[in-house]
PDB file of N, CA and C in Angstrom:
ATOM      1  N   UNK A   1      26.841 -10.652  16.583  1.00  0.00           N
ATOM      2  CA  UNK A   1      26.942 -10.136  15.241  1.00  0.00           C
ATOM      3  C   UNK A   1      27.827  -8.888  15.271  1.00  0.00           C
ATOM      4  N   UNK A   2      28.276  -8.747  14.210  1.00  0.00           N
ATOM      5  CA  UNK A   2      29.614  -7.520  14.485  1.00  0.00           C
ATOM      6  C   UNK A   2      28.823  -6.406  13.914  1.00  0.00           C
ATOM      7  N   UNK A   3      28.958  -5.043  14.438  1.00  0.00           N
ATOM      8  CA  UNK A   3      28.703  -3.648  14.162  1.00  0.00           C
ATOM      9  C   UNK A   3      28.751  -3.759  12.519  1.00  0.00           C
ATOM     10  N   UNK A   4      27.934  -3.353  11.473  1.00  0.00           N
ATOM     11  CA  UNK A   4      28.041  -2.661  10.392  1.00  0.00           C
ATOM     12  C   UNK A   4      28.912  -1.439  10.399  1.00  0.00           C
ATOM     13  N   UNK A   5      29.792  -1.489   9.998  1.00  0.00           N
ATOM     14  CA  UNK A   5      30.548  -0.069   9.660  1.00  0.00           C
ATOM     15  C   UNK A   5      30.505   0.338   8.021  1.00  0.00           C
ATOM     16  N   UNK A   6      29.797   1.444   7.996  1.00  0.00           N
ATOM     17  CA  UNK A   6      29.620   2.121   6.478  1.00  0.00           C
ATOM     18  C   UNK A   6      30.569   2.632   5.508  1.00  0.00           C
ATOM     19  N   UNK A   7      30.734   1.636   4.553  1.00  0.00           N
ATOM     20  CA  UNK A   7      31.763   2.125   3.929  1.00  0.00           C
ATOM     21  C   UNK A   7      31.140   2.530   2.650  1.00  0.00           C
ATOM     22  N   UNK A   8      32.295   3.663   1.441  1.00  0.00           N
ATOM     23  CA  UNK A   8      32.305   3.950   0.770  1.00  0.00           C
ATOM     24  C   UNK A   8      31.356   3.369  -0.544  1.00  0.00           C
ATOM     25  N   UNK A   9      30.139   3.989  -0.932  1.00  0.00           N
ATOM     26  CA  UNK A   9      29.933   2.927  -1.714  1.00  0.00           C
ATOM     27  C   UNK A   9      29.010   1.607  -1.670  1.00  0.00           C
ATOM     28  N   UNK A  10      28.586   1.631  -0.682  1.00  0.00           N
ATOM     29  CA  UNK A  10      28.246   0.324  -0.107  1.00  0.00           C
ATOM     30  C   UNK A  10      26.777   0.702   0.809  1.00  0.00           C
ATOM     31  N   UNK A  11      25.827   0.026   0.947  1.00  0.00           N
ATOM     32  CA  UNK A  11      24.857   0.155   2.152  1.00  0.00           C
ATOM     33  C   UNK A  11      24.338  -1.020   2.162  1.00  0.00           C
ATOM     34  N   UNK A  12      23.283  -0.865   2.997  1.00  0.00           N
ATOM     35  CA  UNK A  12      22.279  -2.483   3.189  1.00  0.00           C
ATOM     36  C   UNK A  12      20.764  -1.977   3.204  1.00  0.00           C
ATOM     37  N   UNK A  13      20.234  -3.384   2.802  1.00  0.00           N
ATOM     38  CA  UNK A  13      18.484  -2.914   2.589  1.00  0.00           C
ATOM     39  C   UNK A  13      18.444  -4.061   3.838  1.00  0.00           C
ATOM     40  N   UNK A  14      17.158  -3.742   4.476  1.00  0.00           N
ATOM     41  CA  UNK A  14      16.301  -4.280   5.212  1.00  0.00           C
ATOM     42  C   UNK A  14      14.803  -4.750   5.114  1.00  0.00           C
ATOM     43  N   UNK A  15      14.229  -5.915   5.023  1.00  0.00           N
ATOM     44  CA  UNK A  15      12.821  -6.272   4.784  1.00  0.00           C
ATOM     45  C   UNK A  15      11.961  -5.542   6.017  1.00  0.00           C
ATOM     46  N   UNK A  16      11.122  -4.720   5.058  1.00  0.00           N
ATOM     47  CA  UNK A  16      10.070  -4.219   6.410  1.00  0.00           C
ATOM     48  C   UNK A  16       9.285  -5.354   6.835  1.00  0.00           C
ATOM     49  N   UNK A  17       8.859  -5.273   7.903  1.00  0.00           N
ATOM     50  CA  UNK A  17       7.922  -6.258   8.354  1.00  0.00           C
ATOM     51  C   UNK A  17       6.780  -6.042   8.086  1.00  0.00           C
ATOM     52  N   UNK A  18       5.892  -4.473   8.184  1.00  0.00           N
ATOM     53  CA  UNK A  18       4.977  -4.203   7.852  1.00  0.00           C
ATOM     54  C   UNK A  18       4.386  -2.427   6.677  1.00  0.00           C
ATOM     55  N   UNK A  19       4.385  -3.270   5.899  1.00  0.00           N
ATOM     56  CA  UNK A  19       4.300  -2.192   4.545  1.00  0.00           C
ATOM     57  C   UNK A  19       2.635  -1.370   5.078  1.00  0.00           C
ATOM     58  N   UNK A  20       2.844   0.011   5.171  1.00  0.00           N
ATOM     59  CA  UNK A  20       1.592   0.531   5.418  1.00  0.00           C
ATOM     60  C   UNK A  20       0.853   0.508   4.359  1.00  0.00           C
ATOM     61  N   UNK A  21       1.353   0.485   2.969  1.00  0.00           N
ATOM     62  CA  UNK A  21       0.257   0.848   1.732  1.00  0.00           C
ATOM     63  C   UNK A  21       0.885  -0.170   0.621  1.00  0.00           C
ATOM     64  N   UNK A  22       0.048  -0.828  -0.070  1.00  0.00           N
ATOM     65  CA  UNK A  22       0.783  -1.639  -1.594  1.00  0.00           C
ATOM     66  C   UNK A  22       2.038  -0.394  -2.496  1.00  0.00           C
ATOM     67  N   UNK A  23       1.617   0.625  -2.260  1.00  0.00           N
ATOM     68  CA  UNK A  23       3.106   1.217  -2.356  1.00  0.00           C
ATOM     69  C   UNK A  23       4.159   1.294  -1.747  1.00  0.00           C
ATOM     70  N   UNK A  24       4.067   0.849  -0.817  1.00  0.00           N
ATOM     71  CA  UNK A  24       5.364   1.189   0.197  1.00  0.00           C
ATOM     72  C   UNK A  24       6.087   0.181  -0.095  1.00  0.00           C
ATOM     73  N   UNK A  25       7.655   0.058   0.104  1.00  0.00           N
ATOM     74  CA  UNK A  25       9.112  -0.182   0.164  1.00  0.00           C
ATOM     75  C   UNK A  25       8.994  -1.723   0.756  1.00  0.00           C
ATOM     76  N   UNK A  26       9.450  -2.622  -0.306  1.00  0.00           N
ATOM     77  CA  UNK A  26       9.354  -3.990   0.596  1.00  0.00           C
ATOM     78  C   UNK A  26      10.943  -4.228   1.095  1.00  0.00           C
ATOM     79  N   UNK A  27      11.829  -3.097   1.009  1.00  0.00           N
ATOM     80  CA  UNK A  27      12.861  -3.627   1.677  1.00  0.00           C
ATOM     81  C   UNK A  27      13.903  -2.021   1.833  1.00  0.00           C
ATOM     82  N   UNK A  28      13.604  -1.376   2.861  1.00  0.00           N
ATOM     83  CA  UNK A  28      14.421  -0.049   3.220  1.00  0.00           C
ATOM     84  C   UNK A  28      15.998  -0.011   4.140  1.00  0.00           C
ATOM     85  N   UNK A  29      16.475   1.179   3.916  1.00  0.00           N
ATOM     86  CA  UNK A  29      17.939   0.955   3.855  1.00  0.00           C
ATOM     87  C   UNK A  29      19.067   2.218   3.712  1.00  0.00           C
ATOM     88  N   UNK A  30      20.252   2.062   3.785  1.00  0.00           N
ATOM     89  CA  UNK A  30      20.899   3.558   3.920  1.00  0.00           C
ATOM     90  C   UNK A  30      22.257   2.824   3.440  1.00  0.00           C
ATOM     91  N   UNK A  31      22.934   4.161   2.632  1.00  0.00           N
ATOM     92  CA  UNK A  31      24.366   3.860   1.645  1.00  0.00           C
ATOM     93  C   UNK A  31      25.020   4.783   1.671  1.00  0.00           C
ATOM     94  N   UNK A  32      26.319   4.666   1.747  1.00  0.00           N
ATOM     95  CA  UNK A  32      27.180   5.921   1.577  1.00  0.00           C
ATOM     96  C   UNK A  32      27.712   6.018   0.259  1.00  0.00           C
ATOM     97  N   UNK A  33      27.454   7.503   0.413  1.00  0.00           N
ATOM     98  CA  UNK A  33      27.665   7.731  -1.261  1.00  0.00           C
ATOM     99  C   UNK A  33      28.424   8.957  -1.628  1.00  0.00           C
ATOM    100  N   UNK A  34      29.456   9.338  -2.057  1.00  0.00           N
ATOM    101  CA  UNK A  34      30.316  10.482  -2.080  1.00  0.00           C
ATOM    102  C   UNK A  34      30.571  11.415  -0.183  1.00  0.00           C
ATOM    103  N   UNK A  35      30.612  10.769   0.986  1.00  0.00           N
ATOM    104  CA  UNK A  35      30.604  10.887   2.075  1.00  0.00           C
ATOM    105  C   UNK A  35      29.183  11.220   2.457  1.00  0.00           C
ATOM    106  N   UNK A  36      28.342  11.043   2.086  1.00  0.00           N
ATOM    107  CA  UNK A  36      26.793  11.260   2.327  1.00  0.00           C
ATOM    108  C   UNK A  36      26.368  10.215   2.648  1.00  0.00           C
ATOM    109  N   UNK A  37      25.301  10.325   3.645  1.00  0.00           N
ATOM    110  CA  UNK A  37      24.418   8.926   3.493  1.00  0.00           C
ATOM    111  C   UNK A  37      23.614   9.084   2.984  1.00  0.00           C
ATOM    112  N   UNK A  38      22.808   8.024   2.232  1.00  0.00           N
ATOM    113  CA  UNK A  38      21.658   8.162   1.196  1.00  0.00           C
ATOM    114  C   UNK A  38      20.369   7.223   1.722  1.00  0.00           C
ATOM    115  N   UNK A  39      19.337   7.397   1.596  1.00  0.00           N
ATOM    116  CA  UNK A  39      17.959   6.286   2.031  1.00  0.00           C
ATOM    117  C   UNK A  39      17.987   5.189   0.733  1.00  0.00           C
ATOM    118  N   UNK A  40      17.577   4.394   1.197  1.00  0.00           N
ATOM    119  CA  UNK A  40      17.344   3.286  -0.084  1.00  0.00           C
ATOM    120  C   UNK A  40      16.028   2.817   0.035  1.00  0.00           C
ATOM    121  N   UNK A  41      15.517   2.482  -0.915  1.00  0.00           N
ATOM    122  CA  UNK A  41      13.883   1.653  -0.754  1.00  0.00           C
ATOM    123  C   UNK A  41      14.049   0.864  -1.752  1.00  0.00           C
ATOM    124  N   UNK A  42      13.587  -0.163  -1.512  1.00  0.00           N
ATOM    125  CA  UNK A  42      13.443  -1.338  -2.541  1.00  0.00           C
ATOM    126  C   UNK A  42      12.294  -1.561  -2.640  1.00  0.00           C
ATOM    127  N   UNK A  43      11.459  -2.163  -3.927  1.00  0.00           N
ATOM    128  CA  UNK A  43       9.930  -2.814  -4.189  1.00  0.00           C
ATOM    129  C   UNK A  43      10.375  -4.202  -5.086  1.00  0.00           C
ATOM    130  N   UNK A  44       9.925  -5.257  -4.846  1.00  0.00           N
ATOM    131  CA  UNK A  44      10.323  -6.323  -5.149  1.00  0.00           C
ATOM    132  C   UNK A  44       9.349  -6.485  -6.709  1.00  0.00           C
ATOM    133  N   UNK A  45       9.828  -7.049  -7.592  1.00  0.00           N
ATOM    134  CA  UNK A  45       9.072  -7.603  -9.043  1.00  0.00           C
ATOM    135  C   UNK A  45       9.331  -9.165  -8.874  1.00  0.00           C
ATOM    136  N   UNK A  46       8.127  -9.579  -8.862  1.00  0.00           N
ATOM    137  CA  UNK A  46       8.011 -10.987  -8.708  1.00  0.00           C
ATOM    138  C   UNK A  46       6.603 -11.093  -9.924  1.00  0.00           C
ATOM    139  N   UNK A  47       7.083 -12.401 -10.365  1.00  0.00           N
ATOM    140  CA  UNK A  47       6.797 -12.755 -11.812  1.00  0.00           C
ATOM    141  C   UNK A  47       6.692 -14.161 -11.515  1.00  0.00           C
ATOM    142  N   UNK A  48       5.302 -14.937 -11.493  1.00  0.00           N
ATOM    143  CA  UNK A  48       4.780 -16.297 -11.210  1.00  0.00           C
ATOM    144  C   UNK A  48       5.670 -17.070 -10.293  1.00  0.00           C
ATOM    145  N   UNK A  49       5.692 -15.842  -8.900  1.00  0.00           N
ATOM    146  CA  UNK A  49       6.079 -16.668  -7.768  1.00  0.00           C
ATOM    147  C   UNK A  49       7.464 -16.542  -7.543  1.00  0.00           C
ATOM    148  N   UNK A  50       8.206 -16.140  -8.389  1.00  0.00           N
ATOM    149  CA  UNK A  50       9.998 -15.918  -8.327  1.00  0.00           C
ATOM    150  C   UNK A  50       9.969 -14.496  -8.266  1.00  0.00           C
ATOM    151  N   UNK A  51      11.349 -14.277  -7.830  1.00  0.00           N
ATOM    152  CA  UNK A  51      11.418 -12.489  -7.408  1.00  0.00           C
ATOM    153  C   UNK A  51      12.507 -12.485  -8.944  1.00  0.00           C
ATOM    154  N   UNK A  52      12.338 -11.788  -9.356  1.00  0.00           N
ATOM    155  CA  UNK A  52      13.118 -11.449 -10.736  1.00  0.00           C
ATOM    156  C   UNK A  52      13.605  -9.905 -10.198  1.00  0.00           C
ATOM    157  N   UNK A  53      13.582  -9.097 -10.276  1.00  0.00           N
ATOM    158  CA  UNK A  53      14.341  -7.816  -9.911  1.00  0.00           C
ATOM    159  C   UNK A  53      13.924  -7.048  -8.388  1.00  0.00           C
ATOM    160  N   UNK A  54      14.843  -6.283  -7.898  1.00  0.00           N
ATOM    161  CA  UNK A  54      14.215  -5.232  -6.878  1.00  0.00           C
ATOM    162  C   UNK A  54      14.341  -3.800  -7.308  1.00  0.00           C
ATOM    163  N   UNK A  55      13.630  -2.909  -7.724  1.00  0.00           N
ATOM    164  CA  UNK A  55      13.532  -1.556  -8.232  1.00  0.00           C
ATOM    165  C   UNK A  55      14.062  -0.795  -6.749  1.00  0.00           C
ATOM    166  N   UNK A  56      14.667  -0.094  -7.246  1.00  0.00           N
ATOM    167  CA  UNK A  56      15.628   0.919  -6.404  1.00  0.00           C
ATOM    168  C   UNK A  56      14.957   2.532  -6.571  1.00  0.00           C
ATOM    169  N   UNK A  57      14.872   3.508  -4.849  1.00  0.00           N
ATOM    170  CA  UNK A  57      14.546   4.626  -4.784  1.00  0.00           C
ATOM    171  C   UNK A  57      15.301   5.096  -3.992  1.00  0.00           C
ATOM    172  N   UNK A  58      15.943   6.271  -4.533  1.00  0.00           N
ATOM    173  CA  UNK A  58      17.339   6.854  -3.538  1.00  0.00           C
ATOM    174  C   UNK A  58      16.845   8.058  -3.317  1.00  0.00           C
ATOM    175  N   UNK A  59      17.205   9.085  -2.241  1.00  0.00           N
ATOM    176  CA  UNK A  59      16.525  10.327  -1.551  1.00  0.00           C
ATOM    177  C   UNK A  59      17.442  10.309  -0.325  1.00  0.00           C
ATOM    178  N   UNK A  60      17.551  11.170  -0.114  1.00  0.00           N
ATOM    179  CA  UNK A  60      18.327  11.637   1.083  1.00  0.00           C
ATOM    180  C   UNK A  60      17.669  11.420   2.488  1.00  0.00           C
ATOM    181  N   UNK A  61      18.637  11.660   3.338  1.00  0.00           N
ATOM    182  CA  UNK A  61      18.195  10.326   4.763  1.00  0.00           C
ATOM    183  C   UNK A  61      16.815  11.412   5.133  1.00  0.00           C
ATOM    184  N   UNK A  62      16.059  10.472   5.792  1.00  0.00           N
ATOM    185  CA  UNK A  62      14.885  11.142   6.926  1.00  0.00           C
ATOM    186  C   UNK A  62      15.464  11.998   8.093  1.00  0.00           C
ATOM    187  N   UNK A  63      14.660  13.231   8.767  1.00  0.00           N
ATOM    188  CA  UNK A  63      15.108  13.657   9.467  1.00  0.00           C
ATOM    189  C   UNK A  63      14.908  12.431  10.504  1.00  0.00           C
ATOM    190  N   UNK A  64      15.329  13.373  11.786  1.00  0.00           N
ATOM    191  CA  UNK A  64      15.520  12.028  13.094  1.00  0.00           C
ATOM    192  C   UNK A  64      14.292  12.172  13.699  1.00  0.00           C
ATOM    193  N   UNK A  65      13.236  12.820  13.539  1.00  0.00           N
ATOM    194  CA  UNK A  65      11.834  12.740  14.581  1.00  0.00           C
ATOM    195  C   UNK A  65      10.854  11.768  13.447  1.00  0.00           C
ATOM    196  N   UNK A  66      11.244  11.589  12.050  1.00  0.00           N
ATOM    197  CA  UNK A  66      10.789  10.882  11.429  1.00  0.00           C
ATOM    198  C   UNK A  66      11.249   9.488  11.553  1.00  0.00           C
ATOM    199  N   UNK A  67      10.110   8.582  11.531  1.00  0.00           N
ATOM    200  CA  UNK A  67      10.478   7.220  12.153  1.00  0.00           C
ATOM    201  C   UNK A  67       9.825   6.766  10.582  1.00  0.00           C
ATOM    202  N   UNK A  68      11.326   5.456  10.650  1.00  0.00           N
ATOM    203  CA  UNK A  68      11.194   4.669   9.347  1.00  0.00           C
ATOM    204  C   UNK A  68      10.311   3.330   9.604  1.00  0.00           C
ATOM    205  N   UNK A  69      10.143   2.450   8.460  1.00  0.00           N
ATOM    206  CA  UNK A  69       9.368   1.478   8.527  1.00  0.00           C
ATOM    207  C   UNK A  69       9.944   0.687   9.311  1.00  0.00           C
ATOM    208  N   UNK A  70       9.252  -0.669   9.825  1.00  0.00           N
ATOM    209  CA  UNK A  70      10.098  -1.144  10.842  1.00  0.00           C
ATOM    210  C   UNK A  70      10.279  -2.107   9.558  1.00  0.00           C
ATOM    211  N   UNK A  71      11.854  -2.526  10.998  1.00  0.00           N
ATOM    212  CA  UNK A  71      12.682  -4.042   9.243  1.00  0.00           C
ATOM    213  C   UNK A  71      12.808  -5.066  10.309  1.00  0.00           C
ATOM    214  N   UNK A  72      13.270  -6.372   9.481  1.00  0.00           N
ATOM    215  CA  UNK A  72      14.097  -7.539  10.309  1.00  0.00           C
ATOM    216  C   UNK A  72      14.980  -7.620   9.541  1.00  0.00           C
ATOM    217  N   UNK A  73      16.176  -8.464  10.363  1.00  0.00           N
ATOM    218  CA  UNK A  73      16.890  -8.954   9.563  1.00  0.00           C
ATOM    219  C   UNK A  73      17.147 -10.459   9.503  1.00  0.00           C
ATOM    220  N   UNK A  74      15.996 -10.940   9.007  1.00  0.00           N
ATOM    221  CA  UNK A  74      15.365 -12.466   8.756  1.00  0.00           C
ATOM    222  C   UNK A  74      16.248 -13.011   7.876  1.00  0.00           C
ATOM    223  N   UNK A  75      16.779 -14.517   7.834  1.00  0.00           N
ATOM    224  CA  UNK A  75      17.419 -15.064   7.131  1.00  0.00           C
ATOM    225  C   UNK A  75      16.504 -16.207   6.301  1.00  0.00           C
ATOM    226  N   UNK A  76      15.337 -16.424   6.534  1.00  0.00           N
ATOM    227  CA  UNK A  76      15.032 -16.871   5.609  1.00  0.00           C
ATOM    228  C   UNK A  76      14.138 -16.439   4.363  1.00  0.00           C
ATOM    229  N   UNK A  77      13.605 -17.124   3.675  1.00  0.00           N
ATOM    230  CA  UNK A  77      13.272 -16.841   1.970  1.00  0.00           C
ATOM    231  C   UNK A  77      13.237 -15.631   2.081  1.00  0.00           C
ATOM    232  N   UNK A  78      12.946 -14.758   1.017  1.00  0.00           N
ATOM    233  CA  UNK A  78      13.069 -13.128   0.825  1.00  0.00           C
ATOM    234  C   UNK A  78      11.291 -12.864   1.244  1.00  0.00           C
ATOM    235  N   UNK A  79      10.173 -13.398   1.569  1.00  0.00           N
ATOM    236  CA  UNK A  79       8.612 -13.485   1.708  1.00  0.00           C
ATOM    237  C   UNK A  79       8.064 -12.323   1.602  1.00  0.00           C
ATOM    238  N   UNK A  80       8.255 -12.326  -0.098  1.00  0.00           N
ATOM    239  CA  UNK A  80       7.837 -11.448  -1.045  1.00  0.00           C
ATOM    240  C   UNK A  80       6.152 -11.487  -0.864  1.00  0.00           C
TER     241      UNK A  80
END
């Protein structure tokens, strides 16, 4: 698989594998944004079984002794 290189504008979300609380982020992530990187969190809206939107939370990156949720990068269904 080739290196992600961060461009302008652009980031990626990741499905956590394991959400510590029904609040937490079903899909976390990082974007560059005016030369900054930014955190991303996603929470999925699913509506009789279909995912209809992902709500977006932006905040500035974690320090580095802070450890993020763990992700995959699973290719199949989104398992909302």
């Amino acid at each position: 698989m080739a290196k992600f290189e961060m461009q302008e504008g652009k980031g990626r979300l990741f499905k956590v594998k394991e959400r510590k609380t029904e609040k937490s982020p079903h899909f976390t992530g990082n974007a560059l944004y005016k030369g900054e990187v930014i955190q991303i969190s996603g929470w999925a809206n699913v509506q009789d079984g279909k995912l209809m939107s992902i709500g977006l939370g932006l905040q500035e990156p974690r320090e580095r002794d802070e450890k993020p949720a763990k992700q995959t990068e699973s290719n199949d269904d989104w398992g909302i």
